[in-house]
PDB file of N, CA and C in Angstrom:
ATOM      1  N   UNK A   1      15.233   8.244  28.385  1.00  0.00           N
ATOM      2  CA  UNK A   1      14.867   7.350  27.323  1.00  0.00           C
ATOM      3  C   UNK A   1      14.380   8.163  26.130  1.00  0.00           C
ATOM      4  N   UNK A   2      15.341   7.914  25.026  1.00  0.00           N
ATOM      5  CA  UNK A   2      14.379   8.608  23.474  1.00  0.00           C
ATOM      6  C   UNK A   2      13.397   7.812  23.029  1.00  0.00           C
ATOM      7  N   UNK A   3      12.699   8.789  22.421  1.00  0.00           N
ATOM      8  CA  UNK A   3      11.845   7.580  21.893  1.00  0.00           C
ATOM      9  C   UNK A   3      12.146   7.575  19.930  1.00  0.00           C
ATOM     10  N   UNK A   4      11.462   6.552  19.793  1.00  0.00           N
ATOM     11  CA  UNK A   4      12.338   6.790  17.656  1.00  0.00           C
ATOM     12  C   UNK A   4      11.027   7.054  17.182  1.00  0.00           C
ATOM     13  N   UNK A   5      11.681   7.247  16.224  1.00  0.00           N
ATOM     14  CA  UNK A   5      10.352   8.060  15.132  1.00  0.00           C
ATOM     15  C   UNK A   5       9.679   6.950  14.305  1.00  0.00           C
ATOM     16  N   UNK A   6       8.936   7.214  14.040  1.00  0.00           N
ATOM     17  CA  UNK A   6       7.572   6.588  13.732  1.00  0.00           C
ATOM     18  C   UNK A   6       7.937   6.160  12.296  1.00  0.00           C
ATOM     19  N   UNK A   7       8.254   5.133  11.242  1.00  0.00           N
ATOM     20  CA  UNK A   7       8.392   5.150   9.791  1.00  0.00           C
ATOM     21  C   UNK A   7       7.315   5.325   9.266  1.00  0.00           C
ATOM     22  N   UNK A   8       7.010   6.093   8.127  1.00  0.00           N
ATOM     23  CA  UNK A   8       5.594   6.466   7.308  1.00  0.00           C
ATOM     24  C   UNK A   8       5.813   5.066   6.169  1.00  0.00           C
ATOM     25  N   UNK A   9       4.974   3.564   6.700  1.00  0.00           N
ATOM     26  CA  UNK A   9       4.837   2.836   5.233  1.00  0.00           C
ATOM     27  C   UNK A   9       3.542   2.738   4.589  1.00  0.00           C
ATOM     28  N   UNK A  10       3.764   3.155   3.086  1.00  0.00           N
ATOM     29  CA  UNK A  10       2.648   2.541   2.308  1.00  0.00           C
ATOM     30  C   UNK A  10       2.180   1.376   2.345  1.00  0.00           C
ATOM     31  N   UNK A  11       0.568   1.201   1.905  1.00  0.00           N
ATOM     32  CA  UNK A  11      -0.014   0.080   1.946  1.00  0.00           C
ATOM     33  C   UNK A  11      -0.922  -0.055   0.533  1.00  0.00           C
ATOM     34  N   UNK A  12      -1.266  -0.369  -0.131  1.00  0.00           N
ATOM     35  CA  UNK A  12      -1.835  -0.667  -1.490  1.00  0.00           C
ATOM     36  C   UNK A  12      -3.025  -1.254  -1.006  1.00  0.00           C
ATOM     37  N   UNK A  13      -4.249  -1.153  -0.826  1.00  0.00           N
ATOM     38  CA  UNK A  13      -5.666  -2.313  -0.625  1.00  0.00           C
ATOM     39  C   UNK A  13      -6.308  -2.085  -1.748  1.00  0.00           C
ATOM     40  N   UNK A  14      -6.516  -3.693  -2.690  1.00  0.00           N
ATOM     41  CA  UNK A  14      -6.874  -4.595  -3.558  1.00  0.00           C
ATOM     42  C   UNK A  14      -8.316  -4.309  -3.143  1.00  0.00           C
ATOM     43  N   UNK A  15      -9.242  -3.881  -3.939  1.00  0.00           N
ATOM     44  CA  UNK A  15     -10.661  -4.546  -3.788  1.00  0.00           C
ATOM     45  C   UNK A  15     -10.890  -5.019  -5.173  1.00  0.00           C
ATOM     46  N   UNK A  16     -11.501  -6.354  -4.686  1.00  0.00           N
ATOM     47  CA  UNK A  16     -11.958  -6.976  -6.100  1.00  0.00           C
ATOM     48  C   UNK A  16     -13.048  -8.027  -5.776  1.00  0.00           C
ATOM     49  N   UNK A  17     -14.383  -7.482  -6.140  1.00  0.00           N
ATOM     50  CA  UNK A  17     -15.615  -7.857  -5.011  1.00  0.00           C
ATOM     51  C   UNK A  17     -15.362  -7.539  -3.660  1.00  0.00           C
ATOM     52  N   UNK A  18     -16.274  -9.049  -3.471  1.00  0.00           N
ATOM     53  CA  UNK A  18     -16.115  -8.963  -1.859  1.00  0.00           C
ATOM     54  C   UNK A  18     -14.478  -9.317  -1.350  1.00  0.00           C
ATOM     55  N   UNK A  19     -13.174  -9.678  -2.398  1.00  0.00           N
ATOM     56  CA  UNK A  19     -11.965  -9.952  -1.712  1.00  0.00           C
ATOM     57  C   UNK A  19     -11.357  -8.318  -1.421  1.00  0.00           C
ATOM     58  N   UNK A  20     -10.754  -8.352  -0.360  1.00  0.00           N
ATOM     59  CA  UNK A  20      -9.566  -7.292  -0.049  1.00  0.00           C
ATOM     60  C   UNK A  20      -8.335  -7.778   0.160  1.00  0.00           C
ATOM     61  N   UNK A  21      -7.529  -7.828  -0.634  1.00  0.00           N
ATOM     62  CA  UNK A  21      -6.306  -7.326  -0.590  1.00  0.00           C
ATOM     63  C   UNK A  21      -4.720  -6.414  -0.149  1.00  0.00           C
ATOM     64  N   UNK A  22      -4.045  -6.576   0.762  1.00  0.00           N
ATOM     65  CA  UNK A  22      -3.015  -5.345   1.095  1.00  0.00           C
ATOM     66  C   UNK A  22      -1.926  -5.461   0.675  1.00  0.00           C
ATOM     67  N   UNK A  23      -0.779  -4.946   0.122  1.00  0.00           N
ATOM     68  CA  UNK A  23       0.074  -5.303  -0.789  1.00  0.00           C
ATOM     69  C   UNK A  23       1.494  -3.703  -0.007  1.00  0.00           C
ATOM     70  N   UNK A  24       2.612  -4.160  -0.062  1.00  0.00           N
ATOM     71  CA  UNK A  24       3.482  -2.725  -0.110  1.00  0.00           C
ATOM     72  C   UNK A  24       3.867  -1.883  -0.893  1.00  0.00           C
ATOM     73  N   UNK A  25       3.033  -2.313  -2.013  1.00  0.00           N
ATOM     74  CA  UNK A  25       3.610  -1.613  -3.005  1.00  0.00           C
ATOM     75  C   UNK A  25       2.636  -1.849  -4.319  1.00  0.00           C
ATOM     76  N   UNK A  26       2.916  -1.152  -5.208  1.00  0.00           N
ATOM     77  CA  UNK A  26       1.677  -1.006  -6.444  1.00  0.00           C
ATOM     78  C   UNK A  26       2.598  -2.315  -7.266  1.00  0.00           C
ATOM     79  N   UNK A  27       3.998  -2.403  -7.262  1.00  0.00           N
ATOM     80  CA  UNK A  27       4.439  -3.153  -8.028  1.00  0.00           C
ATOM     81  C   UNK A  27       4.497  -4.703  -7.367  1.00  0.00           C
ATOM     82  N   UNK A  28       3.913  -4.988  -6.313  1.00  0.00           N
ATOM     83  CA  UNK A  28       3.928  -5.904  -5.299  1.00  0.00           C
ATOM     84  C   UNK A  28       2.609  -6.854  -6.233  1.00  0.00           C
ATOM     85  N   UNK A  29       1.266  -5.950  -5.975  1.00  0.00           N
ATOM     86  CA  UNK A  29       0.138  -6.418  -6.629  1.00  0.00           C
ATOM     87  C   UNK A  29       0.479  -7.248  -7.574  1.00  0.00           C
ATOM     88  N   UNK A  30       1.021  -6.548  -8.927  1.00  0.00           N
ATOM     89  CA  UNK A  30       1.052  -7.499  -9.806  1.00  0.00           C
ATOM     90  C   UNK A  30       2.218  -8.512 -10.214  1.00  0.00           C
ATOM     91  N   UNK A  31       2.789  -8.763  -8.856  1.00  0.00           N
ATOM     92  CA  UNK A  31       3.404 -10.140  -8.456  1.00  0.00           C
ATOM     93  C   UNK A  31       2.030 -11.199  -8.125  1.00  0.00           C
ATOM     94  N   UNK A  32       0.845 -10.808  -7.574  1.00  0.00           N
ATOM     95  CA  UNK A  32       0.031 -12.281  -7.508  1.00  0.00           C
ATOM     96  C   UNK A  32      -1.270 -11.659  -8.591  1.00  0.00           C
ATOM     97  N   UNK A  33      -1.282 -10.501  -9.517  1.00  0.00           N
ATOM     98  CA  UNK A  33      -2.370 -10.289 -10.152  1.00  0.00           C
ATOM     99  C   UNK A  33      -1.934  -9.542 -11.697  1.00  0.00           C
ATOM    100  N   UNK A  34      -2.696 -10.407 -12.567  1.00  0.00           N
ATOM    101  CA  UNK A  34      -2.273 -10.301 -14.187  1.00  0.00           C
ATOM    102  C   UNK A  34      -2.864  -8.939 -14.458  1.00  0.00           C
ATOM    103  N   UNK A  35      -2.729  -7.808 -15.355  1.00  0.00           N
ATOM    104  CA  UNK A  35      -3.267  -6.734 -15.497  1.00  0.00           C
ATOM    105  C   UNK A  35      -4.297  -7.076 -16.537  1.00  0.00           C
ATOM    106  N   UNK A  36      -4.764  -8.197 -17.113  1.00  0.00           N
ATOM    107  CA  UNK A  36      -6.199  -8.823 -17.478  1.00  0.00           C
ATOM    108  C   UNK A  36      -6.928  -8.689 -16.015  1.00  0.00           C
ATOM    109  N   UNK A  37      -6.455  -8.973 -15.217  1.00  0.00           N
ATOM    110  CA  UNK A  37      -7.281  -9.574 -13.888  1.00  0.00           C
ATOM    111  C   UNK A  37      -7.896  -8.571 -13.188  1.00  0.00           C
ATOM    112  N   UNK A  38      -6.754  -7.217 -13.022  1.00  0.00           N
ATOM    113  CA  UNK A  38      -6.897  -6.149 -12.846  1.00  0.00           C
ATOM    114  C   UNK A  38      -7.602  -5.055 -13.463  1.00  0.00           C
ATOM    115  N   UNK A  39      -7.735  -5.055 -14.645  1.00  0.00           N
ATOM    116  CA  UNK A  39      -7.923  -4.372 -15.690  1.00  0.00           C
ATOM    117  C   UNK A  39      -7.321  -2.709 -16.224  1.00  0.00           C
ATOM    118  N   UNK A  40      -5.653  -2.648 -15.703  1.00  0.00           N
ATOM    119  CA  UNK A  40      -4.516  -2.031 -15.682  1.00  0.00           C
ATOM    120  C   UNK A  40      -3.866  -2.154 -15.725  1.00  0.00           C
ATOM    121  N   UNK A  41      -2.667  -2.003 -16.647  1.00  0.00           N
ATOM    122  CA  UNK A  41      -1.143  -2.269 -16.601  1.00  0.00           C
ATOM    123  C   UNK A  41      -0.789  -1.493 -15.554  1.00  0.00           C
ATOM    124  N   UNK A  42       0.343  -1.882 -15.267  1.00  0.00           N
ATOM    125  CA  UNK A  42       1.560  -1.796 -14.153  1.00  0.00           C
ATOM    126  C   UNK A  42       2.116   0.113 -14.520  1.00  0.00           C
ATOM    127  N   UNK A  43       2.284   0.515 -15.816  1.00  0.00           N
ATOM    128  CA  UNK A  43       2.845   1.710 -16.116  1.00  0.00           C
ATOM    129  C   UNK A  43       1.477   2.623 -16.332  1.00  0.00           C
ATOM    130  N   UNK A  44       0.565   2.232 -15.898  1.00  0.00           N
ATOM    131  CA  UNK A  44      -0.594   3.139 -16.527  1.00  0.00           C
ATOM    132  C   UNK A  44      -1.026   3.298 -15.051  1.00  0.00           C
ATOM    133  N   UNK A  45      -1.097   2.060 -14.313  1.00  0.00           N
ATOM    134  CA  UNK A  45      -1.362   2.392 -12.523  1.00  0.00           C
ATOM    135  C   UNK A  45      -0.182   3.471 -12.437  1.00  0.00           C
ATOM    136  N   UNK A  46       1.035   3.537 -12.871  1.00  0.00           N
ATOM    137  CA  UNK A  46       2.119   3.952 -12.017  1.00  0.00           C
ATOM    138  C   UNK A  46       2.164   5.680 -12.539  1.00  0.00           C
ATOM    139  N   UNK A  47       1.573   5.968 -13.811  1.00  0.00           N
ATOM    140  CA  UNK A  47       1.187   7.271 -14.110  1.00  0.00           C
ATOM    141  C   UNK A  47      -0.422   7.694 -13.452  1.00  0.00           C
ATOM    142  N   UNK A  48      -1.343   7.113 -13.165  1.00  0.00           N
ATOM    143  CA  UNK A  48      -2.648   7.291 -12.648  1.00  0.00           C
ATOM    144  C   UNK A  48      -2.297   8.396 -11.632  1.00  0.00           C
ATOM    145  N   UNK A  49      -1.211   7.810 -10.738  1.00  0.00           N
ATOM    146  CA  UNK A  49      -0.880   8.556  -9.787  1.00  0.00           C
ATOM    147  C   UNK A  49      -1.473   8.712  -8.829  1.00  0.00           C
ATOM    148  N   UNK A  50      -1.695   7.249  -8.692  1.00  0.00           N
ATOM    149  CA  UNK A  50      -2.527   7.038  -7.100  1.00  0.00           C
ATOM    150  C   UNK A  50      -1.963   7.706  -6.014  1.00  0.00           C
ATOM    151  N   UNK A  51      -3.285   8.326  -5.076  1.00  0.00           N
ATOM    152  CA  UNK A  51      -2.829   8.687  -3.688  1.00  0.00           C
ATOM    153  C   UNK A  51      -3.796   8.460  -3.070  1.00  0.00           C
ATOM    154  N   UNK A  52      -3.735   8.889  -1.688  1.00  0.00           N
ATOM    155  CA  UNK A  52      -4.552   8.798   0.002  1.00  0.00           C
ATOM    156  C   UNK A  52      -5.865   9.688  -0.708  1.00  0.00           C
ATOM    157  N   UNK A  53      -6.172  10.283  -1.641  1.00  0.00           N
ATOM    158  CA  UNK A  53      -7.176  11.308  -2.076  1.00  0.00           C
ATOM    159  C   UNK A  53      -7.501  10.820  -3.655  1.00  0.00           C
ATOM    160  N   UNK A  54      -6.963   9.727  -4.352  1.00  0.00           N
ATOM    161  CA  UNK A  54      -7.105   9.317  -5.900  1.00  0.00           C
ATOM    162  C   UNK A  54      -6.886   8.035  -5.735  1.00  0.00           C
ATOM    163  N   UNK A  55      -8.146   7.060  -5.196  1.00  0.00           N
ATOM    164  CA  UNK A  55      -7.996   5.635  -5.635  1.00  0.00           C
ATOM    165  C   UNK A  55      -8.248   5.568  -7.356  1.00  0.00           C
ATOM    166  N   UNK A  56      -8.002   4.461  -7.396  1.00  0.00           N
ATOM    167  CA  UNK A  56      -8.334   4.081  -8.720  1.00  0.00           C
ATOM    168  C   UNK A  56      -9.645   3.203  -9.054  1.00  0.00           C
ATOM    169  N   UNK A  57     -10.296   3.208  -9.859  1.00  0.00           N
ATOM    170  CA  UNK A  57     -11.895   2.923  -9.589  1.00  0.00           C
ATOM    171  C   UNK A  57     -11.709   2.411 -11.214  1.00  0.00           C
ATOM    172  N   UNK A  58     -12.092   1.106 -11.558  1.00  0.00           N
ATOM    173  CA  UNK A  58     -12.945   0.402 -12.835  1.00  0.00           C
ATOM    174  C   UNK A  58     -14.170  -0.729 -12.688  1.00  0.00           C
ATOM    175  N   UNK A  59     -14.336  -1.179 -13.332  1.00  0.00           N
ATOM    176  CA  UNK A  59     -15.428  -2.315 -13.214  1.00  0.00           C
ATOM    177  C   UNK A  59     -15.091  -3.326 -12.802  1.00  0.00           C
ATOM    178  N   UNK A  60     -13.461  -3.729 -12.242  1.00  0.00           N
ATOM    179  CA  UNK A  60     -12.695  -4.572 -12.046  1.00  0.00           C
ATOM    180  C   UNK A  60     -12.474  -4.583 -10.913  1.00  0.00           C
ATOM    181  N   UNK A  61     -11.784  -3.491 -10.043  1.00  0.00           N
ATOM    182  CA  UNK A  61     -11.446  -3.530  -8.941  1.00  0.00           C
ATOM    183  C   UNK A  61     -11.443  -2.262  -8.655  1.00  0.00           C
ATOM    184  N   UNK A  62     -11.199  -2.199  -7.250  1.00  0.00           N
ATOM    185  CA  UNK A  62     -10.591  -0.354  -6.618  1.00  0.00           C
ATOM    186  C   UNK A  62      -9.635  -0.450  -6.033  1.00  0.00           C
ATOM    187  N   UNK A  63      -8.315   0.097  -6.400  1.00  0.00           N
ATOM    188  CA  UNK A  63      -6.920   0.133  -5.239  1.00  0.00           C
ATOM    189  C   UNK A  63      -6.872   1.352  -4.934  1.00  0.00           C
ATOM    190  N   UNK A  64      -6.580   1.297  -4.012  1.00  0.00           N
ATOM    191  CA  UNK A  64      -6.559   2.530  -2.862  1.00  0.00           C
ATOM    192  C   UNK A  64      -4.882   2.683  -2.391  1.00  0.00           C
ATOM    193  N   UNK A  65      -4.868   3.596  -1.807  1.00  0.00           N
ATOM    194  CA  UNK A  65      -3.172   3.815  -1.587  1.00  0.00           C
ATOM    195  C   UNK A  65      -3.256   4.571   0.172  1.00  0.00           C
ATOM    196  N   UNK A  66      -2.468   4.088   0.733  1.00  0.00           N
ATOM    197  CA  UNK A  66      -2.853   4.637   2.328  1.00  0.00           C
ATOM    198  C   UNK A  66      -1.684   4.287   2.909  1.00  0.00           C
ATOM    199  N   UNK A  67      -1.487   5.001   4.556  1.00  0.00           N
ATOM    200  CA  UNK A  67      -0.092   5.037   5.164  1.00  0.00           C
ATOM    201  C   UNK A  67      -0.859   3.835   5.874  1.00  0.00           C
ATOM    202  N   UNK A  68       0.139   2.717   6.219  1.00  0.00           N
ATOM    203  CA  UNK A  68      -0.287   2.032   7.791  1.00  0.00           C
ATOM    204  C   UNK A  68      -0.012   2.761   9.078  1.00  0.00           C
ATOM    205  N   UNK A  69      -0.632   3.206   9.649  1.00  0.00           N
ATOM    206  CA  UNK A  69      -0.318   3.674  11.346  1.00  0.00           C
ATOM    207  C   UNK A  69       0.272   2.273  12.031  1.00  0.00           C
ATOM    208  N   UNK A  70       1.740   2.716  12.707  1.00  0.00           N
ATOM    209  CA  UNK A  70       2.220   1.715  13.198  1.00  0.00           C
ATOM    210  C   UNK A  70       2.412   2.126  15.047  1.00  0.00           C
ATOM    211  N   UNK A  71       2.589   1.765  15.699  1.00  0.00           N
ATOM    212  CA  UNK A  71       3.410   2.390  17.001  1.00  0.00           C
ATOM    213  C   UNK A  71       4.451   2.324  16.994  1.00  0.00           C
ATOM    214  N   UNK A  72       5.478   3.215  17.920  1.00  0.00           N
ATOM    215  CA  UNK A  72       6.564   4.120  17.822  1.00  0.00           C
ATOM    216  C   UNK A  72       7.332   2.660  18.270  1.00  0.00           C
ATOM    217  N   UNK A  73       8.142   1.989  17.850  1.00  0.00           N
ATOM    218  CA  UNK A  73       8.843   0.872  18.975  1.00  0.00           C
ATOM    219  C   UNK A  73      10.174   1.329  19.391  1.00  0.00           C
ATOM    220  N   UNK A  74      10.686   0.607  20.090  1.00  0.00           N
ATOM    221  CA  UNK A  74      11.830   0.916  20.609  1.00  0.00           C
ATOM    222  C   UNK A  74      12.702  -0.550  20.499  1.00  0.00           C
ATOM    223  N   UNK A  75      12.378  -1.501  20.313  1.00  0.00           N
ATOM    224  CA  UNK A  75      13.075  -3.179  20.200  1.00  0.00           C
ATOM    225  C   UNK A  75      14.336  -2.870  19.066  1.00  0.00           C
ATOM    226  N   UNK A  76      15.121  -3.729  19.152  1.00  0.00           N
ATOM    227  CA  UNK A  76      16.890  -3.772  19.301  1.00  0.00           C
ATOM    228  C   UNK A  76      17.814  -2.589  18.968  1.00  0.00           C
ATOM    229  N   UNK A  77      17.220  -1.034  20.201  1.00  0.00           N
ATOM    230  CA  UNK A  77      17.726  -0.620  20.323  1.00  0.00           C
ATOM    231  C   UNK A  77      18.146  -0.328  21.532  1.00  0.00           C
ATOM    232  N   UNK A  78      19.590   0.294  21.856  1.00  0.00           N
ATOM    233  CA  UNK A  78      19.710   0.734  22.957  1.00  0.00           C
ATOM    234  C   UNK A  78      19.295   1.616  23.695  1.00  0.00           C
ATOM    235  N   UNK A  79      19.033   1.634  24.823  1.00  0.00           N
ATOM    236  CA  UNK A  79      18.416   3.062  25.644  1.00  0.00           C
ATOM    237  C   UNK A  79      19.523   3.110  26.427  1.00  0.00           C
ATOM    238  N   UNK A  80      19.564   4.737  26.331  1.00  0.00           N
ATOM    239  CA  UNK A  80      20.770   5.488  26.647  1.00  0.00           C
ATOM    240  C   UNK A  80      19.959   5.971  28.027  1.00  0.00           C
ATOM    241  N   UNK A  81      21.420   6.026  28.932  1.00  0.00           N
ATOM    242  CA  UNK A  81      20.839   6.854  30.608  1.00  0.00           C
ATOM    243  C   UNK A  81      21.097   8.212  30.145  1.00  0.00           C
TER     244      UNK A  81
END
């Protein structure tokens, strides 16, 4: 039995107060959030150059950028003898 490799996906977490937020993507966010709301445009997050080591921090909110840890699956594939 092989086993498959693990996919590395991003996760985006929204803090804004006490709400948290998880999103797949930076351009995901501002599908449910106005960059008034945020207090960042979409091309200014996307040069910030968020990473796992550079959230983004204002008086507004903090997005953070992080891998999800998933487990390895094996479902609708075949296992070979």
């Amino acid at each position: 039995m092989e086993t498959s490799e693990k996919k590395e996906r991003t996760v985006i977490h929204l803090q804004m107060g006490d709400v948290h937020e998880y999103f797949g993507s930076v351009a995901n966010v501002f599908e449910f959030h106005s960059a008034e709301e945020l207090g960042i445009t979409y091309g200014s997050l996307r040069n910030y150059g968020l990473s796992p080591n550079k959230p983004y921090i204002n008086n507004k909110c903090i997005i953070r950028k992080g891998v999800l840890h998933q487990k390895a699956g094996g479902r609708g594939q075949i296992l070979k003898k």
